[in-house]
C-alpha atoms as a PDB file:
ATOM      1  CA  UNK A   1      25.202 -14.637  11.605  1.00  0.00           C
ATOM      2  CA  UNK A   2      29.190 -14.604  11.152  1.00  0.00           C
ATOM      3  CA  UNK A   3      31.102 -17.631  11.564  1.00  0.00           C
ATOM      4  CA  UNK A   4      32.430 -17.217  14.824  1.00  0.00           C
ATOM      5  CA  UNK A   5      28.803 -16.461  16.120  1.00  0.00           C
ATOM      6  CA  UNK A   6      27.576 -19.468  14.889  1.00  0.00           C
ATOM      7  CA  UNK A   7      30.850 -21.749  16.130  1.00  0.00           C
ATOM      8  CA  UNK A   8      30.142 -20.104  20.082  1.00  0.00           C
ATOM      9  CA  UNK A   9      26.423 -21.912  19.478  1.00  0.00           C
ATOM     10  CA  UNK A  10      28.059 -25.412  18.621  1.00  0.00           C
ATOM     11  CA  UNK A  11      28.759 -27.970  22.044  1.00  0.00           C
ATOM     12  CA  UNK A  12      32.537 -27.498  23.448  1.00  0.00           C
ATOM     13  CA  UNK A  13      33.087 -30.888  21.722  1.00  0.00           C
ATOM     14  CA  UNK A  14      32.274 -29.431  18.053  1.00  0.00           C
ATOM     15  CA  UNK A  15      34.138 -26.000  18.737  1.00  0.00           C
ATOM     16  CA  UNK A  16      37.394 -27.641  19.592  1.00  0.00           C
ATOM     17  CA  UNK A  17      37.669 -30.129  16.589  1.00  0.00           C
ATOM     18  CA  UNK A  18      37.227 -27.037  14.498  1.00  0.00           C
ATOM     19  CA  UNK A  19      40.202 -26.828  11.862  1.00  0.00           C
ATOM     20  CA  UNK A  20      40.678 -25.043   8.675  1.00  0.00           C
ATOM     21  CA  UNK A  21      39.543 -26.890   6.028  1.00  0.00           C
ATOM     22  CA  UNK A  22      37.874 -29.214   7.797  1.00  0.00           C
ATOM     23  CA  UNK A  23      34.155 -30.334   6.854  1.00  0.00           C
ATOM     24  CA  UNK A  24      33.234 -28.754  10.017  1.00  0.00           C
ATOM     25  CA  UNK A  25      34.516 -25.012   9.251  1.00  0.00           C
ATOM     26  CA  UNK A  26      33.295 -25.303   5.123  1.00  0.00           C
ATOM     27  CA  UNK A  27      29.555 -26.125   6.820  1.00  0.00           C
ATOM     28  CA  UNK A  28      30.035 -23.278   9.194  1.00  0.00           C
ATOM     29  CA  UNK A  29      30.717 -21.031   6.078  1.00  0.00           C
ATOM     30  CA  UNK A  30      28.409 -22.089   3.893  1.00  0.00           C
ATOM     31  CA  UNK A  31      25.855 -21.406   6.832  1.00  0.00           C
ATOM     32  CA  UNK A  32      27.195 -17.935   7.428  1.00  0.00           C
ATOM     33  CA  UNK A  33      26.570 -17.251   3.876  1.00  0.00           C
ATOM     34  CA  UNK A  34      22.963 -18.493   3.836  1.00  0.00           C
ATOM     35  CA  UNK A  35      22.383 -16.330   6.772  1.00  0.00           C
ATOM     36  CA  UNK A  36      23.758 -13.490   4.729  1.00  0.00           C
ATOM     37  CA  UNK A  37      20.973 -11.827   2.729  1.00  0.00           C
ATOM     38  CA  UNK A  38      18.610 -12.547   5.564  1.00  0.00           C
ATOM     39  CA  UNK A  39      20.343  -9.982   7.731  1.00  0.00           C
ATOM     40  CA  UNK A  40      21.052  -7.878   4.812  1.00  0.00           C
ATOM     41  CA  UNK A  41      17.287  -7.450   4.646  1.00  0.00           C
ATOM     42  CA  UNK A  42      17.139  -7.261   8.817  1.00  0.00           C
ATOM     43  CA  UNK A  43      19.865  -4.159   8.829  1.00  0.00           C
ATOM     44  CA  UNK A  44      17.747  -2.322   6.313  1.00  0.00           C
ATOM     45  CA  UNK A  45      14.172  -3.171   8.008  1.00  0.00           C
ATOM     46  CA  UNK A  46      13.240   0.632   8.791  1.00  0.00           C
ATOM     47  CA  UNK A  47      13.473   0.934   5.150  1.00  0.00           C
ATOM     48  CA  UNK A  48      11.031  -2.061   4.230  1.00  0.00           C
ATOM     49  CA  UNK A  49       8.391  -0.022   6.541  1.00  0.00           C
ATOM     50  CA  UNK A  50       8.740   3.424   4.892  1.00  0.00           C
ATOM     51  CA  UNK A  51       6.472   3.754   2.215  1.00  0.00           C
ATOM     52  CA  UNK A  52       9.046   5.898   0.068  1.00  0.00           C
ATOM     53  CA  UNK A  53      11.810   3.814   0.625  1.00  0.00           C
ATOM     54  CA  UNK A  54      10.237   0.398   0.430  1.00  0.00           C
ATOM     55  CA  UNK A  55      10.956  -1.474  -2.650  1.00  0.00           C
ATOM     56  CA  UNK A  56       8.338  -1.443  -5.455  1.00  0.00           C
ATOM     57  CA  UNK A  57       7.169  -5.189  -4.915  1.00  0.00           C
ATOM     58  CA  UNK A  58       6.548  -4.607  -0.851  1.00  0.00           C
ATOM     59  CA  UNK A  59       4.538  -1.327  -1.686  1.00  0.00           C
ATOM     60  CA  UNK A  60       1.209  -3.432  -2.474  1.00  0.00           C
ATOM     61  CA  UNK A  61       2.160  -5.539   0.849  1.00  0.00           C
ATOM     62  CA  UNK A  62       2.651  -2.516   2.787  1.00  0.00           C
ATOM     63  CA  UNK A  63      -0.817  -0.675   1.480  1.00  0.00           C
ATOM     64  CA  UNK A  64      -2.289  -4.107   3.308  1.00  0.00           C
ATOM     65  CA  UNK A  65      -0.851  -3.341   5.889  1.00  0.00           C
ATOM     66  CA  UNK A  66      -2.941   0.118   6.233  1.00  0.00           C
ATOM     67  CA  UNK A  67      -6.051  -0.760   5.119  1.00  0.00           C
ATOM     68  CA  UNK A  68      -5.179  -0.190   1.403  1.00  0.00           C
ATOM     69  CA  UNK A  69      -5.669  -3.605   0.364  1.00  0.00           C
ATOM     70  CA  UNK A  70      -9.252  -3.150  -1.130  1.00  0.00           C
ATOM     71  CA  UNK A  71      -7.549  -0.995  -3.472  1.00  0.00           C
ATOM     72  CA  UNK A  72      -5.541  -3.743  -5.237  1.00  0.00           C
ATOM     73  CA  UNK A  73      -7.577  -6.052  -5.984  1.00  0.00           C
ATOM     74  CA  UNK A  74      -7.536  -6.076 -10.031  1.00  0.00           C
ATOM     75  CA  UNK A  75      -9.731  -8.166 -12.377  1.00  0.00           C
ATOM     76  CA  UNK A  76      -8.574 -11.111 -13.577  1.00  0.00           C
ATOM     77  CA  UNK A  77      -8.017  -9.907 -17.403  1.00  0.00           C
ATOM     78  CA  UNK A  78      -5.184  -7.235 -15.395  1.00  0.00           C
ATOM     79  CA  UNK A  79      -2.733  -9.946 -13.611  1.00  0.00           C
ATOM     80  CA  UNK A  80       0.239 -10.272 -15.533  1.00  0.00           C
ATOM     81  CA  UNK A  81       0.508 -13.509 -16.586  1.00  0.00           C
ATOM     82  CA  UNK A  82       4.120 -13.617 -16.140  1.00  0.00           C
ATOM     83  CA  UNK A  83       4.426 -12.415 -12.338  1.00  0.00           C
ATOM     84  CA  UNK A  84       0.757 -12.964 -11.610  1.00  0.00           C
ATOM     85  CA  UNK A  85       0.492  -9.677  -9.823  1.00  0.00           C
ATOM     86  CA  UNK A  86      -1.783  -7.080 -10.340  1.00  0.00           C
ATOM     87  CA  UNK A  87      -1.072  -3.437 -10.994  1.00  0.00           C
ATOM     88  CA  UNK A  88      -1.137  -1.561  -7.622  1.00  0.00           C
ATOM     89  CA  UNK A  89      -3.728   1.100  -8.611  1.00  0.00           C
ATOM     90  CA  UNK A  90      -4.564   3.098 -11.635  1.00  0.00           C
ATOM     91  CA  UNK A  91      -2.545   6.201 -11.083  1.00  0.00           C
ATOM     92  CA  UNK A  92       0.548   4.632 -10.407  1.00  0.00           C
ATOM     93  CA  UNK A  93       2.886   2.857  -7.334  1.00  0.00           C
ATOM     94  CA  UNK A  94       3.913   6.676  -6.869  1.00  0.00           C
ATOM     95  CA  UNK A  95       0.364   7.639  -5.694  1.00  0.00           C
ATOM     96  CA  UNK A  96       0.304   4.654  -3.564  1.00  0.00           C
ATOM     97  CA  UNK A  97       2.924   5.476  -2.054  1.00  0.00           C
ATOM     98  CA  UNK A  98       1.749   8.677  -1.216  1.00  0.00           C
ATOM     99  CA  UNK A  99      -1.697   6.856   0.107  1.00  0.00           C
ATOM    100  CA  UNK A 100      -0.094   4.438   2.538  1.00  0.00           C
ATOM    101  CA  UNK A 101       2.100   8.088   3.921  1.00  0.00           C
ATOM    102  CA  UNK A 102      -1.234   9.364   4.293  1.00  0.00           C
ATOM    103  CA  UNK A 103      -3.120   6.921   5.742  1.00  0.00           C
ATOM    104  CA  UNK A 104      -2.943   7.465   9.611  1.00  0.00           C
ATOM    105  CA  UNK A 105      -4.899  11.414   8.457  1.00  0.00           C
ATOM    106  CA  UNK A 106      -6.941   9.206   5.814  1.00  0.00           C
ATOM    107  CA  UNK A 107      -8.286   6.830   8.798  1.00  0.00           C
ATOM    108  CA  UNK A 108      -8.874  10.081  11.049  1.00  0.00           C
ATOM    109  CA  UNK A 109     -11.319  11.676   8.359  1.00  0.00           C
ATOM    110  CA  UNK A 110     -12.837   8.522   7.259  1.00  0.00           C
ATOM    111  CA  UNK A 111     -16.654   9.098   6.242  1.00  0.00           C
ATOM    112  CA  UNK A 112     -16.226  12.627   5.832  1.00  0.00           C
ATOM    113  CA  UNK A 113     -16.303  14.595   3.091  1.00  0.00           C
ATOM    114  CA  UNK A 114     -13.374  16.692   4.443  1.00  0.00           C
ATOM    115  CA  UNK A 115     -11.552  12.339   4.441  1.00  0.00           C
ATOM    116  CA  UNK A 116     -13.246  11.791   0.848  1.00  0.00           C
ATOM    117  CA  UNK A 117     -11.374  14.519  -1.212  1.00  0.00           C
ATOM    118  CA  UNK A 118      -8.250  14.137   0.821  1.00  0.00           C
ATOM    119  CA  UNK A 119      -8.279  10.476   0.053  1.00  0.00           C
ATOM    120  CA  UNK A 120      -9.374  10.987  -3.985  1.00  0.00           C
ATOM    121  CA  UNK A 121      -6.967  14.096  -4.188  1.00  0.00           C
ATOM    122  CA  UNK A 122      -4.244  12.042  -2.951  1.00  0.00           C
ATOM    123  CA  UNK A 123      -5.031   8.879  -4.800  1.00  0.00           C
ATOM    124  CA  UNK A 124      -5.048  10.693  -8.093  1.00  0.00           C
ATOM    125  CA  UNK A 125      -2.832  13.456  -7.771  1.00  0.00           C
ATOM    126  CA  UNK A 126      -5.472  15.654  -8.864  1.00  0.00           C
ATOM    127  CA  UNK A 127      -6.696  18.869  -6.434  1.00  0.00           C
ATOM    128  CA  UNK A 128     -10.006  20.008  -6.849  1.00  0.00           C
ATOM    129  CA  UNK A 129     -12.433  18.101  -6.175  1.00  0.00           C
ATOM    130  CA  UNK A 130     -15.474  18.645  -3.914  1.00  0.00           C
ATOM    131  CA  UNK A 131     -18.073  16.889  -2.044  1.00  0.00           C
ATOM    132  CA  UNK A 132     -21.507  18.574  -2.061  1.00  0.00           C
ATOM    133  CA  UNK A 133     -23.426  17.256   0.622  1.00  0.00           C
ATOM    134  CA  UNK A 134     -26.774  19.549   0.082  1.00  0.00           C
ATOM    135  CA  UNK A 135     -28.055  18.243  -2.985  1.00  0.00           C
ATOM    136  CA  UNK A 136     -31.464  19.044  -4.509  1.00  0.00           C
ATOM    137  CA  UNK A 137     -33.595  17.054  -6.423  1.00  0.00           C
ATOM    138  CA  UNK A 138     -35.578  18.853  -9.680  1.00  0.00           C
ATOM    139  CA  UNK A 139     -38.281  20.474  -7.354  1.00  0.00           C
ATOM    140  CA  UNK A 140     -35.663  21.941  -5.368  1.00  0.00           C
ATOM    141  CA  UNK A 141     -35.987  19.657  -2.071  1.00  0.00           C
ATOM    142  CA  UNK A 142     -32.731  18.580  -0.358  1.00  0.00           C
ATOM    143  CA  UNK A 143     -32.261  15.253  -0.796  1.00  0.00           C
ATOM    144  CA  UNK A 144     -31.311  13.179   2.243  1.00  0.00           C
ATOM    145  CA  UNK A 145     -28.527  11.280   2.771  1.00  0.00           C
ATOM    146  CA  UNK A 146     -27.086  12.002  -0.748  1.00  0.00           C
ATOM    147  CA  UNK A 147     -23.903  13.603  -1.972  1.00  0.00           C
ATOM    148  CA  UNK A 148     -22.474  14.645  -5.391  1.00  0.00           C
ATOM    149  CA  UNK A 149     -19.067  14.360  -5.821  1.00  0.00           C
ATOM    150  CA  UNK A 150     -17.517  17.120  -8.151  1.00  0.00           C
ATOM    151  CA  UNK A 151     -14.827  15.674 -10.132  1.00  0.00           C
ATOM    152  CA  UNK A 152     -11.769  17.445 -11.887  1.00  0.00           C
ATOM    153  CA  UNK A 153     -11.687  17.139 -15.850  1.00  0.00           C
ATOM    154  CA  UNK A 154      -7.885  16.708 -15.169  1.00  0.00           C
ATOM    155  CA  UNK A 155      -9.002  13.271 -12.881  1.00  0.00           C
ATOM    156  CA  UNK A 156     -11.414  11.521 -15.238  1.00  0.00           C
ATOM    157  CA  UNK A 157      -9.015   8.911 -16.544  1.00  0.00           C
ATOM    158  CA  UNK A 158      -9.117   7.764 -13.485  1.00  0.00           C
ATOM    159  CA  UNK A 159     -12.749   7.374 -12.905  1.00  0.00           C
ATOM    160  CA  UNK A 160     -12.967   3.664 -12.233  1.00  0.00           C
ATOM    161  CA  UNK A 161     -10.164   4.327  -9.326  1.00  0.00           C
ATOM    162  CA  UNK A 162     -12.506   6.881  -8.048  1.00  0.00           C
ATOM    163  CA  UNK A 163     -15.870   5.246  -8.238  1.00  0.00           C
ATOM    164  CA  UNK A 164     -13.958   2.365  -6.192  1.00  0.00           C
ATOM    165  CA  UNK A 165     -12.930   5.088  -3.984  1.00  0.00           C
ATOM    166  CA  UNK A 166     -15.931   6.390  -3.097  1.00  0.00           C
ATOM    167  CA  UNK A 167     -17.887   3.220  -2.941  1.00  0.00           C
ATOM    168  CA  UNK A 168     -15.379   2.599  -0.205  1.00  0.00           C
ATOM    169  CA  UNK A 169     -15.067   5.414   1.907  1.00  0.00           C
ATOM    170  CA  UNK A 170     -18.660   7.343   1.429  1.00  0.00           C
ATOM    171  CA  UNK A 171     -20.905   6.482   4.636  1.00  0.00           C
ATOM    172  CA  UNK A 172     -22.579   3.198   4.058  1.00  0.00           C
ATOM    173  CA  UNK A 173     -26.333   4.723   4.026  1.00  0.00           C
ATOM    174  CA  UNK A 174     -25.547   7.528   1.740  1.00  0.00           C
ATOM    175  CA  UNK A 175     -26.004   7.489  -1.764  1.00  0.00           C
ATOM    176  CA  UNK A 176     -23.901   9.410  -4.060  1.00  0.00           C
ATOM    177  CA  UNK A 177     -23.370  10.435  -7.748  1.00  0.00           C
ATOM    178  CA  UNK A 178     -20.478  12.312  -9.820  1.00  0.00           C
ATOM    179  CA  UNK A 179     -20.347  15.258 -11.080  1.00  0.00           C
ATOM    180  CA  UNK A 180     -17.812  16.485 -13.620  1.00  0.00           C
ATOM    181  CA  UNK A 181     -16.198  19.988 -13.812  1.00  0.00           C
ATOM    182  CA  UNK A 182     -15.388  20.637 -10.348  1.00  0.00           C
END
């Protein structure tokens, strides 16, 4: 809030012993200026809530936000001692970026397989991945409820990000496995 703002919320009895340089008007500036980067922040709020224009330390706050929370959770031998924060997810604060912009479609395919390689090709970065959902076993019976999930070469350093991934967003009574190459 500016000065004067503040002075019209003071009692007629305060606003008319106002002089400059009294301790009145140096407490009504040095309130004006604490209200400063507040409203700073307050102008700028449709920027906080994009995920491209957020600020890299509200990105991990914002993926909460969208259900993207599960993805952040790091071990304990990955906080940085220093900040004690954990890295937002193995391909990078770009990628999440791109997850949380994606997450509205993300929610609408959820527990298909049509969701699952949007979600992993997004995460990563990487196209090309598949979901097979017809899987045989050696005697060349389907097996139920089962699904192989084909995985780029290009993706495979990020294979714990994926396993997570699919853990997560597979449906709860299938069982699945990886498959590289895809």
């Amino acid at each position: 809030m500016r000065r004067s703002e503040i002075e019209g919320l003071l009692p007629g009895v305060f606003q008319r012993t106002i002089r400059p340089g009294s301790p009145l008007a140096g407490i009504l500036e040095a309130m004006a200026a604490l209200h400063a980067p507040d409203e700073a922040v307050l102008a700028d709020l449709p920027s906080f809530l994009s995920p491209y224009g957020t600020p890299d330390e509200f990105v991990a706050y914002l993926a909460s936000w969208v259900d993207l929370g599960r993805l952040l959770a790091g071990s304990p031998e990955e906080v940085d001692a220093a900040t004690f924060s954990a890295p937002p997810i193995a391909s990078g604060l770009g990628r999440l970026r791109e997850l949380i912009a994606a997450a509205a479609e993300l929610s609408r395919w959820r527990g298909t397989a049509r969701g699952l390689v949007l979600f992993l090709e997004t995460a990563t970065g990487v196209a090309g991945f598949e979901v097979d959902e017809h899987v045989t076993d050696e005697q060349g019976r389907q097996r139920p409820f089962h699904i192989r999930v084909r995985v780029p070469n290009e993706a495979m350093p990020y294979r714990r990000l994926i396993i997570e991934i699919v853990e997560m967003e597979k449906p709860a009574y299938a069982t699945w496995e990886m498959g590289e190459g895809a």
